[in-house]
C-alpha atoms as a PDB file:
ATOM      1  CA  UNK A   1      47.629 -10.968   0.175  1.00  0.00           C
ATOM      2  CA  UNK A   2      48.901 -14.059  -1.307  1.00  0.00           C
ATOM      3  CA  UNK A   3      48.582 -16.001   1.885  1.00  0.00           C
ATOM      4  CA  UNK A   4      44.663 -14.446   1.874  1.00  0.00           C
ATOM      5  CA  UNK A   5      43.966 -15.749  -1.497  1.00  0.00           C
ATOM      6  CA  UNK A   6      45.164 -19.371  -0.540  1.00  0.00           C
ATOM      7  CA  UNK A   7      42.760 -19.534   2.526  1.00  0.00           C
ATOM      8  CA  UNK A   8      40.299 -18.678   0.223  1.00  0.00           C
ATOM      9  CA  UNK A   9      41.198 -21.448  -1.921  1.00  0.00           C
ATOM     10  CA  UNK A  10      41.445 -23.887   0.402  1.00  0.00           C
ATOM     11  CA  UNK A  11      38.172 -23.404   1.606  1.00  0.00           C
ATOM     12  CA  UNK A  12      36.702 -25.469  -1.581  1.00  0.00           C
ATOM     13  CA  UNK A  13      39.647 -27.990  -1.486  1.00  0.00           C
ATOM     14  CA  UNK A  14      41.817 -25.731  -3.964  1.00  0.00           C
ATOM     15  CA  UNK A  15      45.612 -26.164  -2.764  1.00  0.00           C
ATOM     16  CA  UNK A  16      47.987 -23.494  -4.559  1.00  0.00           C
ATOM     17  CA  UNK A  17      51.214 -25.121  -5.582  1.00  0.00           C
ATOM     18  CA  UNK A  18      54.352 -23.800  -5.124  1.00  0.00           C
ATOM     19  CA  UNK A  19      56.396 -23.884  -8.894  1.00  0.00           C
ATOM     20  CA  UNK A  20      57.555 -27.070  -8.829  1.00  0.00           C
ATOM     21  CA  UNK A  21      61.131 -28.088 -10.619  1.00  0.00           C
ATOM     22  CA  UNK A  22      58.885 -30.924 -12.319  1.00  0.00           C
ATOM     23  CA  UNK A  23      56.903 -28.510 -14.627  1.00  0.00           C
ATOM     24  CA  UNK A  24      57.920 -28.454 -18.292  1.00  0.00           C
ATOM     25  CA  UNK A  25      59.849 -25.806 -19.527  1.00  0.00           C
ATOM     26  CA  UNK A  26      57.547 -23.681 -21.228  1.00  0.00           C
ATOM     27  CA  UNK A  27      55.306 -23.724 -18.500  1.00  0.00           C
ATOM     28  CA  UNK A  28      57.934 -22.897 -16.295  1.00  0.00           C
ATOM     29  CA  UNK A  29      58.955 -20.155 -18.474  1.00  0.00           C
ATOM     30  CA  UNK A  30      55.450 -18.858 -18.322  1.00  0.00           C
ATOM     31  CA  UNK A  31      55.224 -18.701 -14.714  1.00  0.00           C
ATOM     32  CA  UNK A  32      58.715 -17.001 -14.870  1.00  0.00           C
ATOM     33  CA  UNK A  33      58.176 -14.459 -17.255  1.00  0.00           C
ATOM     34  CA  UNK A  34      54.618 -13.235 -15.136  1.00  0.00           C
ATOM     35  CA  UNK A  35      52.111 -14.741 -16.467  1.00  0.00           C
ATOM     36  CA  UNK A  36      51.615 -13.127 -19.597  1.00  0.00           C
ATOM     37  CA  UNK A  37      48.808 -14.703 -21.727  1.00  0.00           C
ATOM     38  CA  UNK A  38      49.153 -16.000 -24.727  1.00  0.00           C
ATOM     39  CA  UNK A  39      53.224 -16.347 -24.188  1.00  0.00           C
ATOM     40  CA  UNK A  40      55.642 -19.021 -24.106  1.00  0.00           C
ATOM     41  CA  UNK A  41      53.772 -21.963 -21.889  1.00  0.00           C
ATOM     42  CA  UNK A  42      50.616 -20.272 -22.008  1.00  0.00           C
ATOM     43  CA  UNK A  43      48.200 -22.973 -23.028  1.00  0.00           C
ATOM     44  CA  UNK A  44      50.065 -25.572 -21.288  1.00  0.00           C
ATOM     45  CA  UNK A  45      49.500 -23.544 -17.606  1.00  0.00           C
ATOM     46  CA  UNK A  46      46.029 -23.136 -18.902  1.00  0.00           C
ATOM     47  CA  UNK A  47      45.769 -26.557 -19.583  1.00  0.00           C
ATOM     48  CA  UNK A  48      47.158 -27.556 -15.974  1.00  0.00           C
ATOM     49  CA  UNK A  49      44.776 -25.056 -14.480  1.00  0.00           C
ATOM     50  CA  UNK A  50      41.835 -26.526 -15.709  1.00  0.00           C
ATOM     51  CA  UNK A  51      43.137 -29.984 -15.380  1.00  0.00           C
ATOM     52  CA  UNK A  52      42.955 -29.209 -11.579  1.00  0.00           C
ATOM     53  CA  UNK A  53      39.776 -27.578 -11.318  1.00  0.00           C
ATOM     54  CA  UNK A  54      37.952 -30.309 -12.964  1.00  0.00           C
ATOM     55  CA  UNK A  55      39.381 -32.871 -10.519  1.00  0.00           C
ATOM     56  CA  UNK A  56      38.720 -30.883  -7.895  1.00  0.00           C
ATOM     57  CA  UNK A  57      34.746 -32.122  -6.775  1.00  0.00           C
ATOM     58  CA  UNK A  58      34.590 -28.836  -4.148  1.00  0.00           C
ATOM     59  CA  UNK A  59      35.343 -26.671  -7.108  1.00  0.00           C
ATOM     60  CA  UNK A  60      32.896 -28.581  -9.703  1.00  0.00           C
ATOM     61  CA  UNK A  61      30.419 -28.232  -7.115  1.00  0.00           C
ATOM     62  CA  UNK A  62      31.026 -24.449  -6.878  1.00  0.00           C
ATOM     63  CA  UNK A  63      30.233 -24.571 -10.575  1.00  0.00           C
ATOM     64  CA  UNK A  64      27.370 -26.925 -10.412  1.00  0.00           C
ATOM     65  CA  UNK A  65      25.437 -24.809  -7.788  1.00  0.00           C
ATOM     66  CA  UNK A  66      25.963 -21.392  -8.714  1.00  0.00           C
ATOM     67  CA  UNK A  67      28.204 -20.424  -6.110  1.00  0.00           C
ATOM     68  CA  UNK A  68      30.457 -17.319  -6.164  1.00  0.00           C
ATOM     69  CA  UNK A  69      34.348 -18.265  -7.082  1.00  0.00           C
ATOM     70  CA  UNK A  70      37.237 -18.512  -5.415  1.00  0.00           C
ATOM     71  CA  UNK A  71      39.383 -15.085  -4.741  1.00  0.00           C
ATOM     72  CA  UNK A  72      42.149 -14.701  -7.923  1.00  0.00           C
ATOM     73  CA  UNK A  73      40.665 -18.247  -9.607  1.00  0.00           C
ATOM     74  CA  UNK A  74      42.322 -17.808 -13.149  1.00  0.00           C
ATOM     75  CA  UNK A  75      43.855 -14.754 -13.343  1.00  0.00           C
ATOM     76  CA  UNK A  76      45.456 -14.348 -16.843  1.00  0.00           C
ATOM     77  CA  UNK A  77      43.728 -16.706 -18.020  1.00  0.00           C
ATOM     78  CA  UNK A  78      40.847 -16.587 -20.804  1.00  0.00           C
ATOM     79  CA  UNK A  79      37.212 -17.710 -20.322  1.00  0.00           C
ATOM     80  CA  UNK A  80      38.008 -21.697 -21.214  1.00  0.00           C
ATOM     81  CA  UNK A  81      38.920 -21.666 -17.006  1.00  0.00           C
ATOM     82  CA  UNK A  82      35.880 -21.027 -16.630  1.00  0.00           C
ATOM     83  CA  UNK A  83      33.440 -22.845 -19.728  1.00  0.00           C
ATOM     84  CA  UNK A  84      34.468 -25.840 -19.011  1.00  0.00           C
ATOM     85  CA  UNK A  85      34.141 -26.510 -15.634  1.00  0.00           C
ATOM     86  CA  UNK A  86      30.584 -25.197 -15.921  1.00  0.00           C
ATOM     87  CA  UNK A  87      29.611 -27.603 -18.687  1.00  0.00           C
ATOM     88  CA  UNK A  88      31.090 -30.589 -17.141  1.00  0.00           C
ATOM     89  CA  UNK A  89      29.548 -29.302 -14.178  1.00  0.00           C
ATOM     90  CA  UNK A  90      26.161 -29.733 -15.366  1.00  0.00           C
ATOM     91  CA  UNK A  91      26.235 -32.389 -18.031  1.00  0.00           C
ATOM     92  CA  UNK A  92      24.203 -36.007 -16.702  1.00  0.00           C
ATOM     93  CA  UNK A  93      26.054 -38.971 -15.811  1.00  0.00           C
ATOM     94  CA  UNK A  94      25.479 -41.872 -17.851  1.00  0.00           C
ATOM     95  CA  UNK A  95      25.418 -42.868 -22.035  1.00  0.00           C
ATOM     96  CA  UNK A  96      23.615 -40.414 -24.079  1.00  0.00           C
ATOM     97  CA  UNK A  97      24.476 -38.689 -27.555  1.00  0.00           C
ATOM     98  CA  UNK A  98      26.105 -34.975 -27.369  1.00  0.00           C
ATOM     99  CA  UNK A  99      27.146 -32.993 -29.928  1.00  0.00           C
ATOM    100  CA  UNK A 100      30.241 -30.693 -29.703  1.00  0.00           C
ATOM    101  CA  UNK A 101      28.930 -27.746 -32.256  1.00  0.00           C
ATOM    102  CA  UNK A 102      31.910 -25.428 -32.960  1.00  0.00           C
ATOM    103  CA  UNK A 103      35.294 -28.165 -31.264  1.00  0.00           C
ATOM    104  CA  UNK A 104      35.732 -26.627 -28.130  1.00  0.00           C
ATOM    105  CA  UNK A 105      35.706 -29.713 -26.595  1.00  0.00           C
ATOM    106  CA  UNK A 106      38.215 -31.144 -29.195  1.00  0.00           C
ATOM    107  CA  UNK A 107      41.274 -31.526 -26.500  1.00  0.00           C
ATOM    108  CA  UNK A 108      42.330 -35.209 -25.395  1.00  0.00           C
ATOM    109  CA  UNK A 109      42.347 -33.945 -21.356  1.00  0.00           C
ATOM    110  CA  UNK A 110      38.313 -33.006 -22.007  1.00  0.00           C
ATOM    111  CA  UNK A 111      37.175 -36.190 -23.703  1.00  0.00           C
ATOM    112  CA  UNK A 112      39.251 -37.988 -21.069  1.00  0.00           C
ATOM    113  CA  UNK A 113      36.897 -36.409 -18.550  1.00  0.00           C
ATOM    114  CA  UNK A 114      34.684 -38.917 -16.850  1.00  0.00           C
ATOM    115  CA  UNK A 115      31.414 -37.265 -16.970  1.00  0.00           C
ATOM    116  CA  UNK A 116      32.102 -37.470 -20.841  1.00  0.00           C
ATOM    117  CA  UNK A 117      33.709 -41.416 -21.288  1.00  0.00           C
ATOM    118  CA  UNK A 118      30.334 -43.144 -21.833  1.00  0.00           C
ATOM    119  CA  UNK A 119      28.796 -40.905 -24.329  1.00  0.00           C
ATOM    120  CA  UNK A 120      28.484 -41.337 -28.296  1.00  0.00           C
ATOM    121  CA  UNK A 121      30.530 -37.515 -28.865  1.00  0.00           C
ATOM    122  CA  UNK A 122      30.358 -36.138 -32.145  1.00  0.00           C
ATOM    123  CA  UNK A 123      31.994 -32.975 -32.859  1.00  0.00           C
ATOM    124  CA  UNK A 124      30.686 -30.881 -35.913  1.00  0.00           C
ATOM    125  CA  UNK A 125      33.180 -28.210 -37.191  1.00  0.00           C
ATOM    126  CA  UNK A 126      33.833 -26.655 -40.535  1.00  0.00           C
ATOM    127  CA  UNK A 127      37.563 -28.494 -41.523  1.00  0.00           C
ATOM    128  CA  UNK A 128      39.730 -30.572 -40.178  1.00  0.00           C
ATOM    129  CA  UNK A 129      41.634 -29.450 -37.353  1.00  0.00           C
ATOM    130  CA  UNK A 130      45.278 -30.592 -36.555  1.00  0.00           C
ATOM    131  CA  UNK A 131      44.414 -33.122 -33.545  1.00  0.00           C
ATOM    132  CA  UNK A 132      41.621 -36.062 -34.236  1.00  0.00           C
ATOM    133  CA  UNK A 133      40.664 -38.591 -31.267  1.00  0.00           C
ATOM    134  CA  UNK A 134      38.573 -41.120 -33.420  1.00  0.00           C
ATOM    135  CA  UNK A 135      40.908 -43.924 -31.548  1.00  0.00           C
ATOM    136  CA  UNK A 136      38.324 -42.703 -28.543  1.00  0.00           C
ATOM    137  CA  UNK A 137      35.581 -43.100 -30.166  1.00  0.00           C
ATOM    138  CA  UNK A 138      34.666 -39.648 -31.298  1.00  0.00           C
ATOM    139  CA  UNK A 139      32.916 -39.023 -34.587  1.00  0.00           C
ATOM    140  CA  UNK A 140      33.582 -35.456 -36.718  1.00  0.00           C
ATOM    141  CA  UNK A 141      31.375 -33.797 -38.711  1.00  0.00           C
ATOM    142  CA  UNK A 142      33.138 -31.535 -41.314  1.00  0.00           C
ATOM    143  CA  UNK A 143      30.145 -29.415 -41.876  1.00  0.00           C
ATOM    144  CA  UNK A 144      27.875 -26.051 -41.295  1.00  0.00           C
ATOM    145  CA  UNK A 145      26.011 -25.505 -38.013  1.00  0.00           C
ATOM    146  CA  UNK A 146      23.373 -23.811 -40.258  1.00  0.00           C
ATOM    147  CA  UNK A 147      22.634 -26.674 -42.339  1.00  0.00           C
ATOM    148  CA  UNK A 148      23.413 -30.026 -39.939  1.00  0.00           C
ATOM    149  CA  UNK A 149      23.176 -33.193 -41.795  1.00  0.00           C
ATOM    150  CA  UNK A 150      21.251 -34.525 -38.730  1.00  0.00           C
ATOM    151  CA  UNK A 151      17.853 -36.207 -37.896  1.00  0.00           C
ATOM    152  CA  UNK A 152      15.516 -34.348 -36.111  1.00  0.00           C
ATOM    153  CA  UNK A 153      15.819 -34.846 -31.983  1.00  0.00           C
ATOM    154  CA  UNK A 154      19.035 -37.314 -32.362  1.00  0.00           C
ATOM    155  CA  UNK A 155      20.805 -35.956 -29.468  1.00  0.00           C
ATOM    156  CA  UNK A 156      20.237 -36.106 -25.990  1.00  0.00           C
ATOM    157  CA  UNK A 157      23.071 -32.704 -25.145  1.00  0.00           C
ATOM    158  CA  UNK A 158      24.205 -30.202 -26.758  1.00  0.00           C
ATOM    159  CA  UNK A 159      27.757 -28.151 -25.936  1.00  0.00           C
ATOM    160  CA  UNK A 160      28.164 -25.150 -27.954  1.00  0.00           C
ATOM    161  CA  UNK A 161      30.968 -22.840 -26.152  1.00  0.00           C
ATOM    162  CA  UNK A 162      31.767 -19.781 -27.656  1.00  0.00           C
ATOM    163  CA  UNK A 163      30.799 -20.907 -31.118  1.00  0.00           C
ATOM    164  CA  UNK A 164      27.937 -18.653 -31.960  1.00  0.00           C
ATOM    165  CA  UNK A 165      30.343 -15.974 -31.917  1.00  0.00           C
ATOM    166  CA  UNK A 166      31.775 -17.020 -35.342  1.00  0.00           C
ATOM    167  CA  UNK A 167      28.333 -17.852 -37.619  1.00  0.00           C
ATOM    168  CA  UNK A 168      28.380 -15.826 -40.278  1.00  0.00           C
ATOM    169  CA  UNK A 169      31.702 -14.250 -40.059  1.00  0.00           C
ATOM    170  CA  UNK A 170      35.122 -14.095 -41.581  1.00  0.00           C
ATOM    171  CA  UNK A 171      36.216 -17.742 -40.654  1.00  0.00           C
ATOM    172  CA  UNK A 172      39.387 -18.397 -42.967  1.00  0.00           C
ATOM    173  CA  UNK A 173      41.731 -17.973 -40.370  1.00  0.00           C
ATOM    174  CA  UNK A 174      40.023 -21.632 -39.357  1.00  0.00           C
ATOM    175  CA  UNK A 175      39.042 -22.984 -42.860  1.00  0.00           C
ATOM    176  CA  UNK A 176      41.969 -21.473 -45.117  1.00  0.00           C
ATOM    177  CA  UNK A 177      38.840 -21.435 -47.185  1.00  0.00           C
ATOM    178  CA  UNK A 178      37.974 -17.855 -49.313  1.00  0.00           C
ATOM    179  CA  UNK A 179      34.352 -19.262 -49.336  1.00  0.00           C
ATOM    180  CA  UNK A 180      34.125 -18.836 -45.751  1.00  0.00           C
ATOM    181  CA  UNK A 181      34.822 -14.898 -46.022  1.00  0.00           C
ATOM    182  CA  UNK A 182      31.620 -13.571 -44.600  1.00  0.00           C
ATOM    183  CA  UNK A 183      29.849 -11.162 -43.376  1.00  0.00           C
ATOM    184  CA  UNK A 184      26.239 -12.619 -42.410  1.00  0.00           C
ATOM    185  CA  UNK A 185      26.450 -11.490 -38.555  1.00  0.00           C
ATOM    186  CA  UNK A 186      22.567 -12.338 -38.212  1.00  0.00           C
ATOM    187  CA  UNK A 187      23.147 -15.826 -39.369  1.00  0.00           C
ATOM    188  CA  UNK A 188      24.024 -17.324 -36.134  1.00  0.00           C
ATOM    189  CA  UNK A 189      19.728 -17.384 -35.267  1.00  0.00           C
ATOM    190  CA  UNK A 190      19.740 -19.819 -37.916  1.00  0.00           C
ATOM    191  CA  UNK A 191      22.177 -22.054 -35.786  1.00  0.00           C
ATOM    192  CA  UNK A 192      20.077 -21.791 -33.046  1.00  0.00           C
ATOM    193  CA  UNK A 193      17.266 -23.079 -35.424  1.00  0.00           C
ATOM    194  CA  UNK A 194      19.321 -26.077 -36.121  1.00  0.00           C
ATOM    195  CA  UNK A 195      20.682 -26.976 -32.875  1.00  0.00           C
ATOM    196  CA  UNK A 196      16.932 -27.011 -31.571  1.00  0.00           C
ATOM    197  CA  UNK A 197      16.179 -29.523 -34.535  1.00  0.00           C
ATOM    198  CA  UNK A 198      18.854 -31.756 -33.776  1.00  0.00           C
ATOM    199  CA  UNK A 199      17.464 -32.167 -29.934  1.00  0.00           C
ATOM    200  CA  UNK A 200      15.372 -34.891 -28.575  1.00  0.00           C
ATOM    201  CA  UNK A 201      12.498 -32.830 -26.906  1.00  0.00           C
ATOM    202  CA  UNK A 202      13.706 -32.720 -22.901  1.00  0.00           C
ATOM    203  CA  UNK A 203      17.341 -31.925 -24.323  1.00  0.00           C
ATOM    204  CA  UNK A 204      19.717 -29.736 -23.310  1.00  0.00           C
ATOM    205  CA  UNK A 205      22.033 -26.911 -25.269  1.00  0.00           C
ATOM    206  CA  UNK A 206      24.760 -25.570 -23.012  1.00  0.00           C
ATOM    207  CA  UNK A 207      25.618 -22.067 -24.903  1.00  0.00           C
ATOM    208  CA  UNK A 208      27.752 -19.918 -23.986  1.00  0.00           C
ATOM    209  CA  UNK A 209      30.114 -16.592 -25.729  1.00  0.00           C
ATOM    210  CA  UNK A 210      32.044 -13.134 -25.171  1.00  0.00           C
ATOM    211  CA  UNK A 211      29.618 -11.119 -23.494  1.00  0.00           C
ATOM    212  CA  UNK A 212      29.757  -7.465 -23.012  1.00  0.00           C
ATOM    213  CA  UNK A 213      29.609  -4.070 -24.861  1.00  0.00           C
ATOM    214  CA  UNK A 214      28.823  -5.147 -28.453  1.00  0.00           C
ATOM    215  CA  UNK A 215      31.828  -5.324 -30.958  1.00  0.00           C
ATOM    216  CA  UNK A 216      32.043  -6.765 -34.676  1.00  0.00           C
ATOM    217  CA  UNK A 217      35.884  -7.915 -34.898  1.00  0.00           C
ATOM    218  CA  UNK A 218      35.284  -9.519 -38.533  1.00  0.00           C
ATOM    219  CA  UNK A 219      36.092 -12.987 -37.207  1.00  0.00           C
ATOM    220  CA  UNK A 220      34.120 -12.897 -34.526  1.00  0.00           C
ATOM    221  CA  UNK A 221      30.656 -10.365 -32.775  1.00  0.00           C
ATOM    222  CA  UNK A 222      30.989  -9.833 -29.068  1.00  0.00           C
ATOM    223  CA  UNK A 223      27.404 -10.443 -27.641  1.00  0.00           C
ATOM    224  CA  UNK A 224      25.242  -8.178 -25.733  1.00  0.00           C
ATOM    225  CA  UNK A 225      22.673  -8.560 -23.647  1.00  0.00           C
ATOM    226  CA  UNK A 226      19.833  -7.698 -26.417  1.00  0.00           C
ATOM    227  CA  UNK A 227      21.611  -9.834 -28.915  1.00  0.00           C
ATOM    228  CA  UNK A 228      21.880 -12.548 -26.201  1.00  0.00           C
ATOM    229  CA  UNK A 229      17.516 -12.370 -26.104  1.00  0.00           C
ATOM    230  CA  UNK A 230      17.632 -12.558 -29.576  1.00  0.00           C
ATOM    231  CA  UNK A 231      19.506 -15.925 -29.841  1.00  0.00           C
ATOM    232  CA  UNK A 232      17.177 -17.333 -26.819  1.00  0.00           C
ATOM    233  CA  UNK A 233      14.477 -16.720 -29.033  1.00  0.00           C
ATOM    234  CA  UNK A 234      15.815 -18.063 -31.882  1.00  0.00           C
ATOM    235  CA  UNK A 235      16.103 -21.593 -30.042  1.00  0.00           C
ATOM    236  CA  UNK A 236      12.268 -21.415 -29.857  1.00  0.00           C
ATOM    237  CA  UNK A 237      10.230 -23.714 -27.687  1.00  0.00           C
ATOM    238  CA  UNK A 238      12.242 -23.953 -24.353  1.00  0.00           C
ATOM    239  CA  UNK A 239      10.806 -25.127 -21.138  1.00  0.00           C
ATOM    240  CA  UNK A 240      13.408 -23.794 -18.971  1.00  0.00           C
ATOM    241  CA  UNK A 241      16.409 -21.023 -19.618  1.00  0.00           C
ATOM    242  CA  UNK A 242      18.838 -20.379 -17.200  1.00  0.00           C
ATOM    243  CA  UNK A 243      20.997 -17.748 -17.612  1.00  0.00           C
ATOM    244  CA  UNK A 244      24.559 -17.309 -15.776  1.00  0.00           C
ATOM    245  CA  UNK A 245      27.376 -14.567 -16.038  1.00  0.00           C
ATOM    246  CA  UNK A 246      31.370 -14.488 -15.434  1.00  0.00           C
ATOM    247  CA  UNK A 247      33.236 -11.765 -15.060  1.00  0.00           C
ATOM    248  CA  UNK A 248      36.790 -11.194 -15.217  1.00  0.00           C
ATOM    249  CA  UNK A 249      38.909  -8.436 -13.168  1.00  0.00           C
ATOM    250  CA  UNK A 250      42.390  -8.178 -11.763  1.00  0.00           C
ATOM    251  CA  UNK A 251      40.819 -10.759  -9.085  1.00  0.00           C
ATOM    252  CA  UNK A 252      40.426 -13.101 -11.743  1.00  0.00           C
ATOM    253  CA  UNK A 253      37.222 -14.844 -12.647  1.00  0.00           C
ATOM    254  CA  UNK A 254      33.863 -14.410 -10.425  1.00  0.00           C
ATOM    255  CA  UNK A 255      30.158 -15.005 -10.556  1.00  0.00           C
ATOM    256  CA  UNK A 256      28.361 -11.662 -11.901  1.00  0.00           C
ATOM    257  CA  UNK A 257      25.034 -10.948 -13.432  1.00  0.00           C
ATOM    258  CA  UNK A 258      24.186  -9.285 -17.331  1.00  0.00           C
ATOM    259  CA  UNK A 259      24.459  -5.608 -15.678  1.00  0.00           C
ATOM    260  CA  UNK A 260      27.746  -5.732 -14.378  1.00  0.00           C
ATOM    261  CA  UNK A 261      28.776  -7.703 -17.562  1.00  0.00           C
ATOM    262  CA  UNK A 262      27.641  -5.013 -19.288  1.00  0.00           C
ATOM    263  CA  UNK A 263      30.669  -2.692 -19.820  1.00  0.00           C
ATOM    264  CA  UNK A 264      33.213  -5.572 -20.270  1.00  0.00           C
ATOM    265  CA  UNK A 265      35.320  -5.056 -23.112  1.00  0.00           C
ATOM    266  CA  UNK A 266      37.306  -7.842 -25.214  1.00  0.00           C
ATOM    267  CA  UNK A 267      41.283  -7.729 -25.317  1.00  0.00           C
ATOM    268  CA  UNK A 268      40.938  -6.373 -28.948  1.00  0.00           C
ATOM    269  CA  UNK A 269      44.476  -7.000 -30.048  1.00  0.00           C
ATOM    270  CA  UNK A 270      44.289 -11.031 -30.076  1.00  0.00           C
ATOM    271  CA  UNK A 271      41.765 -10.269 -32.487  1.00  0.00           C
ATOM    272  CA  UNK A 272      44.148 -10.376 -35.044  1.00  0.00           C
ATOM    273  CA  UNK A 273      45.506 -12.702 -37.003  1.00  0.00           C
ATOM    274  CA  UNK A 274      48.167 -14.512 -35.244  1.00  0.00           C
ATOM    275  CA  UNK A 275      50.673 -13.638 -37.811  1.00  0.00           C
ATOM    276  CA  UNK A 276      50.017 -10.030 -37.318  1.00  0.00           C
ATOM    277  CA  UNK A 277      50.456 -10.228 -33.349  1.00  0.00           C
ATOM    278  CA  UNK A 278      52.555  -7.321 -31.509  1.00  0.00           C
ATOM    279  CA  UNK A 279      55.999  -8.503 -30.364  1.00  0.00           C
ATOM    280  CA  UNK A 280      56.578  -8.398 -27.687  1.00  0.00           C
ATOM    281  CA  UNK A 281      53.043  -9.448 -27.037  1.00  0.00           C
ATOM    282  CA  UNK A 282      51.017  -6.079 -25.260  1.00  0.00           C
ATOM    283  CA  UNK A 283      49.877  -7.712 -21.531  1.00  0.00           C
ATOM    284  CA  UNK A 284      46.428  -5.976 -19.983  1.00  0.00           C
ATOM    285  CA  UNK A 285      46.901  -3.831 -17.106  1.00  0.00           C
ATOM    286  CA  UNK A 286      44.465  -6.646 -15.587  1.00  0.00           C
ATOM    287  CA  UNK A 287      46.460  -9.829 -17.549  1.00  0.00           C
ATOM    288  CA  UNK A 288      42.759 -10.068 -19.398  1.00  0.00           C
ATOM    289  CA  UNK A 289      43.480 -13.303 -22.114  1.00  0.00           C
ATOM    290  CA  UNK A 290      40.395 -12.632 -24.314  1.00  0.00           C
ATOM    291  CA  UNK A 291      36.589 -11.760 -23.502  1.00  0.00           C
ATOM    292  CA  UNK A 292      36.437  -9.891 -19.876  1.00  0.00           C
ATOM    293  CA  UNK A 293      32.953 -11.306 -19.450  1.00  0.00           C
ATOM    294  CA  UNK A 294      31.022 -14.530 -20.770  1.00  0.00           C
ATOM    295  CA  UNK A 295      27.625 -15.469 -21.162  1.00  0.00           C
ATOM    296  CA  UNK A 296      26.364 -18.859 -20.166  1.00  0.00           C
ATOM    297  CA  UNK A 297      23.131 -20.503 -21.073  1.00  0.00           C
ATOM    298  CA  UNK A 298      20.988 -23.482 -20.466  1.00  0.00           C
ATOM    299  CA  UNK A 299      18.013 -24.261 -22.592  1.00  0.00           C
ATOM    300  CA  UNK A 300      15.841 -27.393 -22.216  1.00  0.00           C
ATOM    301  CA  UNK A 301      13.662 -27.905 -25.376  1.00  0.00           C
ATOM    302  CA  UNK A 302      10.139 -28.388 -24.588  1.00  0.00           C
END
């Protein structure tokens, strides 16, 4: 089986490494203890993973086009593996002015990315997180995504990866802030309001979030497909939507549509508050890391 799943890899340019004595010791510990997300080394394997997918051009084409995933691509690992590559994917060459609404994209081995060196970034998020890159150039907003201190059409791209999710909800495990203890689920059509204000007509908002059965964690909403339609029409004025689905399963990660995202449910125990956490840390009988499913969304602004 293993040897199966590396042909299939291969065939987009994907070599499997063998654990190599080089790897740091929490990764290695990671990879030692069986993969079990959100462990010891967890984010750094993640990190690696998607390190190697994005310099991978058979595997960002894969992305770019559409095309169905390779067999067991990021298994136990959450939907990031599979967010970014499709943004970079589709993001334009060249100098133009994005906006990063929510910090997703807040990690030094994104910005590095080359797609992203020659554009104005400027990442809008509620408080000030522990890592900053202004030495790169990057400008921070410390602000609301429904009220954006922004001219009307000043940016070229949008990137707003699962972001939505949080509008209106309980967000002081990110703020430490009582103010932001909320419970104004319907608030996130107002984002979509804004970020269609904020871009240039022609423009382009790369959305994306958990996708599934709805679910209200308090921090967070899981969307469906009806509340999905609802923020599409809350953009307003699009010339094109295109709408694509991911789906994870023991296999890992693979192309789906909305109906067969449908029944996905999040790991509902990460939900928590870090502090309050099971130890030992439960694993999925699939090694799911977060949302089973994710939504992802292209709207041009007409």
């Amino acid at each position: 089986m293993r040897e199966i799943a590396r042909a299939a890899l291969r065939k987009v340019g994907f070599e499997v490494k063998r654990i190599s004595p080089t790897i740091p010791n929490d990764e290695l510990a990671y990879l030692k203890a069986g993969r079990i997300p959100w462990g010891r080394g967890y984010d750094q394997a993640k990190t690696r993973f998607i390190s190697e997918v994005l310099a991978n051009p058979g595997l960002v084409e894969v992305f770019q086009k559409g095309c169905k995933l390779p067999e067991q691509f990021g298994v136990a690992f959450d939907e990031r593996c599979v967010e970014y590559p499709w943004l970079l994917a589709h993001l334009k060459p060249g100098p133009e002015r994005i906006l990063d609404a929510g910090s997703t994209l807040n990690h030094a081995f994104i910005l590095d990315h080359p797609v992203l060196r020659e554009k104005k970034m400027h990442i809008l998020t509620l408080s000030p997180e522990n890592h900053s890159f202004w030495y790169k150039g990057v400008s921070y907003l410390y602000e609301d995504l429904r009220n954006i201190p922004i001219r009307e059409g000043y940016y070229d791209t949008i990137a707003c990866l699962s972001t939505l999710e949080h509008v209106g909800c309980d967000n002081r495990l990110y703020t430490h802030n009582e103010a932001y203890r909320e419970d104004r689920a319907e608030d996130f059509a107002l984002v979509m309001h804004e970020l269609h204000r904020v871009l240039r007509i022609g423009g382009t908002l790369f959305l994306t979030m958990p996708f599934g059965v709805y679910r209200h964690f308090g921090s967070f909403q899981q969307f469906d497909k009806k509340l999905l339609s609802r923020a599409v029409e809350a953009f307003g004025r699009a010339s094109e939507v295109t709408e694509s689905f991911y789906r994870y399963t023991p296999e890992g990660w693979q192309l789906a549509d909305a109906a067969d995202c449908a029944p996905c449910e999040y790991v509902e125990w990460i939900t928590r508050p870090h502090h309050q956490w099971p130890n030992p840390l439960p694993v999925e009988p699939d090694l799911a890391a977060g949302a089973r499913a994710v939504a992802c969304v292209q709207l041009i602004k007409e």
